[in-house]
N, C-alpha and C. Protein backbone atom coordinates (compact mmCIF):
# COMPACT_ATOMS: atom_id res chain seq x y z
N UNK A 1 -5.53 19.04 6.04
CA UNK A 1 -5.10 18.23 4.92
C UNK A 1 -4.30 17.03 5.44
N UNK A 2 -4.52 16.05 4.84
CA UNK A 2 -4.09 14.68 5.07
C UNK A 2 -2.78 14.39 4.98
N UNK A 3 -1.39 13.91 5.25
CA UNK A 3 -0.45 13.95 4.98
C UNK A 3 0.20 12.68 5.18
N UNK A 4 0.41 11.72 3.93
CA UNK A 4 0.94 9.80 4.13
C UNK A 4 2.39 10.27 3.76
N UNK A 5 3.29 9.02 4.76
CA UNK A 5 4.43 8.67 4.62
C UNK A 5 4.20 7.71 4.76
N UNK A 6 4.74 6.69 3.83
CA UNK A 6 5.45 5.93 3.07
C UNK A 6 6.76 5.04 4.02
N UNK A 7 6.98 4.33 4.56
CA UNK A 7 8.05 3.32 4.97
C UNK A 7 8.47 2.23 4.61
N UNK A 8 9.42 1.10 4.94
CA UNK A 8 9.42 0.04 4.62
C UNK A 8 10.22 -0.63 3.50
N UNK A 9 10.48 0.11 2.85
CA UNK A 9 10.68 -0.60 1.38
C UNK A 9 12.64 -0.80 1.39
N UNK A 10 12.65 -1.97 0.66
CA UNK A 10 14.44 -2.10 0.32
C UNK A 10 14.50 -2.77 -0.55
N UNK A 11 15.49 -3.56 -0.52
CA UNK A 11 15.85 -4.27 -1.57
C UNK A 11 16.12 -5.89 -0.83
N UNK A 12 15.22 -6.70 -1.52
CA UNK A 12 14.99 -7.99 -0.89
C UNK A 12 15.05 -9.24 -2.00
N UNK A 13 15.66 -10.25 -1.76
CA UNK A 13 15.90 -11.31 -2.83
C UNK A 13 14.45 -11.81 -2.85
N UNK A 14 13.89 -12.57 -4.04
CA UNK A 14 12.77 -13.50 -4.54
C UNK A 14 12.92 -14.53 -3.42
N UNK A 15 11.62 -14.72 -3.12
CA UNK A 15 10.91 -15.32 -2.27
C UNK A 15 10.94 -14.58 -0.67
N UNK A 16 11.82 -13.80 -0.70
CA UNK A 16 11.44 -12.98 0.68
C UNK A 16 10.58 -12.04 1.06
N UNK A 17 10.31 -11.30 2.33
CA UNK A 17 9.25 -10.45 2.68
C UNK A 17 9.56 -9.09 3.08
N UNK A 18 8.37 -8.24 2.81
CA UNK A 18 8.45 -6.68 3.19
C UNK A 18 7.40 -6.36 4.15
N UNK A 19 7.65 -5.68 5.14
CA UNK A 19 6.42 -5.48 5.06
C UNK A 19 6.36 -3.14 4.97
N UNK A 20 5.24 -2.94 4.54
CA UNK A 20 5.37 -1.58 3.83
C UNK A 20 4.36 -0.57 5.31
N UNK A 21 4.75 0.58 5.40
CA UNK A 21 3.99 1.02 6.36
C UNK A 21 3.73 2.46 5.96
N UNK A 22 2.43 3.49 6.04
CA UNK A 22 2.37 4.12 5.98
C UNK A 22 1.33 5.02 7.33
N UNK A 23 1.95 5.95 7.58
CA UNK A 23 1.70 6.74 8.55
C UNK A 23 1.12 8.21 7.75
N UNK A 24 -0.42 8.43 8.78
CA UNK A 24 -1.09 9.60 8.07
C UNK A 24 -1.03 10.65 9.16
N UNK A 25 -1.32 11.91 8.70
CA UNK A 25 -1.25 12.62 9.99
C UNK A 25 -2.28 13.60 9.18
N UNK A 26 -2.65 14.35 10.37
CA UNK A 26 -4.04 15.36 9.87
C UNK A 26 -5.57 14.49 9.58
N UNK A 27 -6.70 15.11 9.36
CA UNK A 27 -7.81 14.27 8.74
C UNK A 27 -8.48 13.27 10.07
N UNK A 28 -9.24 12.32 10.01
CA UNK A 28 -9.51 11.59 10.30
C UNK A 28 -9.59 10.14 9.39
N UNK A 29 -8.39 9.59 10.15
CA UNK A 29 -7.78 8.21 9.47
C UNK A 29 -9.28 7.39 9.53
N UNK A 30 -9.45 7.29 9.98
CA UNK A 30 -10.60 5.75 10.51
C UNK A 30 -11.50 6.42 9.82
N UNK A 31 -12.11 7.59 9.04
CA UNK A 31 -13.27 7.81 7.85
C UNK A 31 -12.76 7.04 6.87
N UNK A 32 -11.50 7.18 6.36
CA UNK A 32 -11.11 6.84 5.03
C UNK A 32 -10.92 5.32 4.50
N UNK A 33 -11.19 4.98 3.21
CA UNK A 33 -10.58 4.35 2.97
C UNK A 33 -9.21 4.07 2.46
N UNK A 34 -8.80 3.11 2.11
CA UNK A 34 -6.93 3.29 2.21
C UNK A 34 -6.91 2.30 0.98
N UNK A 35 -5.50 2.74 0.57
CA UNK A 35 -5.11 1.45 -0.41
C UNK A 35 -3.36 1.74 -0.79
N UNK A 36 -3.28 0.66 -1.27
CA UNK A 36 -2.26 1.03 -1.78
C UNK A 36 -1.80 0.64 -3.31
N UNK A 37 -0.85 1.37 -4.22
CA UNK A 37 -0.31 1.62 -5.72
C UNK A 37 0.81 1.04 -5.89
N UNK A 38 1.55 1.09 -6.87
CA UNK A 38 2.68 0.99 -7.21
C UNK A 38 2.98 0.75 -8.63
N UNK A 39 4.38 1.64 -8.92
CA UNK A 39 4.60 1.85 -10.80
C UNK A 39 5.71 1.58 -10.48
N UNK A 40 6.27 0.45 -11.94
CA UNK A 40 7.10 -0.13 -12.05
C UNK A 40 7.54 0.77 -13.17
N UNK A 41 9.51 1.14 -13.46
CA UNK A 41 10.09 1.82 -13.72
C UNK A 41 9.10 1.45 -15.67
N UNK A 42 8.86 2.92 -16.33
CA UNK A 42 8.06 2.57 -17.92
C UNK A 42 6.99 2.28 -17.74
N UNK A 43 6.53 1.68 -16.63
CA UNK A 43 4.96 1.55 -16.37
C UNK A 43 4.09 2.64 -15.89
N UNK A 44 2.92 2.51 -16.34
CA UNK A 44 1.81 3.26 -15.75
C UNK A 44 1.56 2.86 -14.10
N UNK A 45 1.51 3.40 -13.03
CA UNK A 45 0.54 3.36 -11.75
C UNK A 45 -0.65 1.94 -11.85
N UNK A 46 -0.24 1.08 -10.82
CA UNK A 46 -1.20 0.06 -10.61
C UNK A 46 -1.85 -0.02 -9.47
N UNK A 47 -3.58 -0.50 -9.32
CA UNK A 47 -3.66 -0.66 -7.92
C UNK A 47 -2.86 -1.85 -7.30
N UNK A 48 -2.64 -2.46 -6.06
CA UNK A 48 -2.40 -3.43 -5.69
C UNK A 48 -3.49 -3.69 -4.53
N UNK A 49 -3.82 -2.83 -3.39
CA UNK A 49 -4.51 -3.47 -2.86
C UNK A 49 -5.41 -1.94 -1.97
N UNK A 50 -6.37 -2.48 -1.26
CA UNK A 50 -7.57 -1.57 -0.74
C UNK A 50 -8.10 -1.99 0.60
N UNK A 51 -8.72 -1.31 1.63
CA UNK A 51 -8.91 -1.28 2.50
C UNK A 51 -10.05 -0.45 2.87
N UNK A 52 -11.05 -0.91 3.44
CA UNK A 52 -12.26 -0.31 3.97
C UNK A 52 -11.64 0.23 5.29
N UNK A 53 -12.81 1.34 5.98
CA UNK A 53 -12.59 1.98 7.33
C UNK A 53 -12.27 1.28 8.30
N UNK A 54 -12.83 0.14 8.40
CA UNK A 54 -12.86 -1.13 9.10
C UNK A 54 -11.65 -2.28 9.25
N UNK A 55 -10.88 -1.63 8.13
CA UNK A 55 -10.83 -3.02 7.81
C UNK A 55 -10.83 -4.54 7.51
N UNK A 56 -12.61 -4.42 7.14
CA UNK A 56 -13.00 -5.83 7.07
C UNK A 56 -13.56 -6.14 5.38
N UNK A 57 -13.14 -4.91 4.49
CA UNK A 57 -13.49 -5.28 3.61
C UNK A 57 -12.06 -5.00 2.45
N UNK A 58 -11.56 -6.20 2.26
CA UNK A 58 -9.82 -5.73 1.11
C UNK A 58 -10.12 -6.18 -0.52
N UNK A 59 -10.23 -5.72 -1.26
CA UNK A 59 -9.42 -6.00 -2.24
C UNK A 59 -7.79 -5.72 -2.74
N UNK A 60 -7.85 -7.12 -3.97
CA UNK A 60 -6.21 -7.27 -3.83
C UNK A 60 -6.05 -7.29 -5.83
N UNK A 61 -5.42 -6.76 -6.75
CA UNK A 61 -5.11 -7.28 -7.57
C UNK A 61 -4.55 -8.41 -8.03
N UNK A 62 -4.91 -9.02 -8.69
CA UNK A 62 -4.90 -10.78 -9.03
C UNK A 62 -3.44 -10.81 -8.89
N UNK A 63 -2.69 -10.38 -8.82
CA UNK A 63 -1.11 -10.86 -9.26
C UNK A 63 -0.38 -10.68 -7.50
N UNK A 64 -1.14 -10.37 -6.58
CA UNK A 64 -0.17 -11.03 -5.33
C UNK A 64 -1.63 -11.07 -4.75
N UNK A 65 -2.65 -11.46 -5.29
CA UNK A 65 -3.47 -12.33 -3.84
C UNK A 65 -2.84 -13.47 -3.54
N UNK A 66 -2.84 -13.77 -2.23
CA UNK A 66 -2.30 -14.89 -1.52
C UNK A 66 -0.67 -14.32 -1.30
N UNK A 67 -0.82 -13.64 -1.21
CA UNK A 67 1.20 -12.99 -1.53
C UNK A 67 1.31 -12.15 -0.59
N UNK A 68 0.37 -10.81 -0.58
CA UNK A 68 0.23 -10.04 0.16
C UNK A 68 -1.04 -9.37 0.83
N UNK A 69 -0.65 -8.88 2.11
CA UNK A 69 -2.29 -8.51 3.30
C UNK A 69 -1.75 -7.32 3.28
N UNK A 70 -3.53 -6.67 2.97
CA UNK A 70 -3.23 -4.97 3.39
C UNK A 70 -4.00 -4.99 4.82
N UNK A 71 -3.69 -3.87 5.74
CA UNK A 71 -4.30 -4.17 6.58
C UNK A 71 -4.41 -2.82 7.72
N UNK A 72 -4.96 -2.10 8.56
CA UNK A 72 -4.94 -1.32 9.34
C UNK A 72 -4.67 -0.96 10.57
N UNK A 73 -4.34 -0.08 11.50
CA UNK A 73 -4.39 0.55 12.62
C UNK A 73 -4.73 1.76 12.73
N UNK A 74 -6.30 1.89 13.16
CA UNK A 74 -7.07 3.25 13.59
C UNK A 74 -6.35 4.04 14.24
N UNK A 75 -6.10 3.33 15.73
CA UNK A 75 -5.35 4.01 16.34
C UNK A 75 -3.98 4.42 16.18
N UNK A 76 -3.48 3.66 15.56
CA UNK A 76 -2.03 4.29 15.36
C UNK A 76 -2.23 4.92 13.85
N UNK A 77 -3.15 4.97 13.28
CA UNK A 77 -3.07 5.88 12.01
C UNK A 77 -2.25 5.50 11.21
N UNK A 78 -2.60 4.11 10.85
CA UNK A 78 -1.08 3.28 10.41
C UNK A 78 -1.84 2.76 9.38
N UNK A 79 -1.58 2.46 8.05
CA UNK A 79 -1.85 1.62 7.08
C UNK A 79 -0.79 0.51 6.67
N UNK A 80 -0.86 -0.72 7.17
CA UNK A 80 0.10 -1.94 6.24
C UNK A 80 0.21 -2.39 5.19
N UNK A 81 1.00 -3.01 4.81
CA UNK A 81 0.96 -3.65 3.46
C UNK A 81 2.35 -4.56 3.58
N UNK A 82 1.85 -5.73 4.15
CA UNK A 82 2.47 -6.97 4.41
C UNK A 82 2.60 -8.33 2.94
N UNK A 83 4.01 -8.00 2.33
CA UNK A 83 4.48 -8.54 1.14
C UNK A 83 5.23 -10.05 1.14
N UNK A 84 4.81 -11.41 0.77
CA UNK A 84 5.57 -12.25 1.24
C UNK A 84 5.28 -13.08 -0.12
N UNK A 85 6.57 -14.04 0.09
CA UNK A 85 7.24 -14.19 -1.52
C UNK A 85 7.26 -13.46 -2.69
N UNK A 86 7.81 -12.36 -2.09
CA UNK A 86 8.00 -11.14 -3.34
C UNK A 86 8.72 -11.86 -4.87
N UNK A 87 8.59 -11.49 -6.09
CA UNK A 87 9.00 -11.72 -6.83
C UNK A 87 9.71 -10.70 -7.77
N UNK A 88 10.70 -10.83 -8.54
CA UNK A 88 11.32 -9.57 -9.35
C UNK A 88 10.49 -8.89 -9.71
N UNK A 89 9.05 -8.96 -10.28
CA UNK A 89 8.23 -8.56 -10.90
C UNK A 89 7.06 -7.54 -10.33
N UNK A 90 7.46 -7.60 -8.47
CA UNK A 90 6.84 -6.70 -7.60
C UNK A 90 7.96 -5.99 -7.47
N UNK A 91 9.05 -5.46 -8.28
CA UNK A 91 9.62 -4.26 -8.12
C UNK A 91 9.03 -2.96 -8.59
N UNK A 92 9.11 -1.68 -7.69
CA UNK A 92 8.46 -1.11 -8.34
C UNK A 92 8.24 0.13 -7.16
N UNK A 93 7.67 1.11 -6.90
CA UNK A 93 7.94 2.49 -5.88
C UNK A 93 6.69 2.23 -5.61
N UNK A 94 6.25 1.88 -4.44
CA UNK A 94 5.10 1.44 -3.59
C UNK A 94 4.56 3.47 -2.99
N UNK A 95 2.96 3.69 -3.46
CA UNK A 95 2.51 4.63 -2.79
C UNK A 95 1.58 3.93 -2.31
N UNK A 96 1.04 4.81 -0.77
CA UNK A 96 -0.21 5.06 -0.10
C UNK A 96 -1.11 5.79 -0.64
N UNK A 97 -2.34 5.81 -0.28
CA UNK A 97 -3.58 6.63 -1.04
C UNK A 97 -4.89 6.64 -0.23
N UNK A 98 -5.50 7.73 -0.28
CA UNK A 98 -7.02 7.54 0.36
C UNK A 98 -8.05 8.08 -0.04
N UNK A 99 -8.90 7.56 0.11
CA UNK A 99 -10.17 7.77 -0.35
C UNK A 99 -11.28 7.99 0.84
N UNK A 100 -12.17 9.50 0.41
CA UNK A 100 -13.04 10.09 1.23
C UNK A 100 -14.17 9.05 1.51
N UNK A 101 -14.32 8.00 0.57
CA UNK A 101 -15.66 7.57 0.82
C UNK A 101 -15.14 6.22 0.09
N UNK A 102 -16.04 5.58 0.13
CA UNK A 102 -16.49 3.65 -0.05
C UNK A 102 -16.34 4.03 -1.56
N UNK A 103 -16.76 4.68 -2.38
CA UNK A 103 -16.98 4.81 -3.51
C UNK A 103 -15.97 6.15 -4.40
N UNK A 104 -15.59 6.70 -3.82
CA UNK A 104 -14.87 7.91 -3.85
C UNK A 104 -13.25 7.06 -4.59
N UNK A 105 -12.82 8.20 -5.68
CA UNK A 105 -11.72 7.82 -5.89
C UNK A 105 -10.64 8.41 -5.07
N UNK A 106 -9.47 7.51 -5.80
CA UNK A 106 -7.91 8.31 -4.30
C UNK A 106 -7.55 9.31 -4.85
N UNK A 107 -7.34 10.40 -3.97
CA UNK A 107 -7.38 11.87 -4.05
C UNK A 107 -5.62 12.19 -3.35
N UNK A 108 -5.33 11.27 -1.92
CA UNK A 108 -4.03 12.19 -1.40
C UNK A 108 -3.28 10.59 -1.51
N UNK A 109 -2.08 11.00 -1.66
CA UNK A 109 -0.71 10.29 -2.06
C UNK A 109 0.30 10.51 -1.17
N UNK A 110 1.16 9.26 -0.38
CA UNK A 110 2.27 9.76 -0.06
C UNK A 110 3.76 9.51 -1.23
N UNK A 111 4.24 9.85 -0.60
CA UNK A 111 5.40 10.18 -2.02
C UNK A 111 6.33 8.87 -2.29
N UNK A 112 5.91 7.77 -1.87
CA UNK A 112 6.45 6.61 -2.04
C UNK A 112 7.51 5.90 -1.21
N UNK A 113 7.68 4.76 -1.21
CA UNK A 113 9.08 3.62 -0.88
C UNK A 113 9.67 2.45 -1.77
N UNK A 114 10.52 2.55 -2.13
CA UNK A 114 11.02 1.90 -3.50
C UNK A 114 11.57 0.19 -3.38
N UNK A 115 10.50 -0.61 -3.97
CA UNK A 115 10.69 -2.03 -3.13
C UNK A 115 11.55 -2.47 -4.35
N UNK A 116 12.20 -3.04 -4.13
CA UNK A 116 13.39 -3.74 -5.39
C UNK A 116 13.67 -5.46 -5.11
N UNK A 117 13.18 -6.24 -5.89
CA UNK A 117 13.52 -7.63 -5.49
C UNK A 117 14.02 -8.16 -6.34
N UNK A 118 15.36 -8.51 -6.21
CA UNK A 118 16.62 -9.53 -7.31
C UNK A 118 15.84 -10.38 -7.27
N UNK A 119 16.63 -11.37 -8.43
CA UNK A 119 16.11 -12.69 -8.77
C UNK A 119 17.33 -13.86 -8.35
């Protein structure tokens, strides 16, 4: 069984950067695809962004393309999520997630990092 932690996250003023890291252990990282979530305090769970095996194929939800890169390491079993000009409005408990297949929905979760950005 697959097991994500979650790093990275603090509390950062508007217009500054995060960058978010999650580390998997168990499984084989480099099958999966990756992505990453995040719910803002009353909100429902949003995607923010996705990652093929490869990482050559990302989607990003419209509200930080150009803002933020998701991005990989096979070998280090590392998933990124590189955040720049954060805004109050990307506050919110950042999870990891993966998916068995290209088409497959996200099944394992790590338990989050809580990004907070003043205004």
């Amino acid at each position: 069984q697959v097991q994500l932690v979650e790093s990275g996250g603090g509390l950062v003023q508007a217009g500054g950067s995060l960058r978010l890291s999650c580390s998997a252990s168990g499984g084989t990282f480099a099958n999966y695809r990756m992505g990453w979530f995040r719910q803002a305090p009353g909100k429902e769970r949003e995607f923010v962004a996705s990652v093929n095996w490869s990482g050559s194929n990302n989607y990003y939800v419209d509200s930080v393309k150009g803002r933020f890169t998701i991005s990989r390491d096979n070998a280090k079993r590392t998933l990124y999520l590189q955040m720049n000009n954060l805004k109050p409005e990307d506050t919110a408990v950042y999870y990891c997630a993966l998916a068995l297949g290209s088409h497959s929905a996200f099944t394992s979760w790590g338990q989050g990092t809580q990004v907070t950005v003043s205004s």
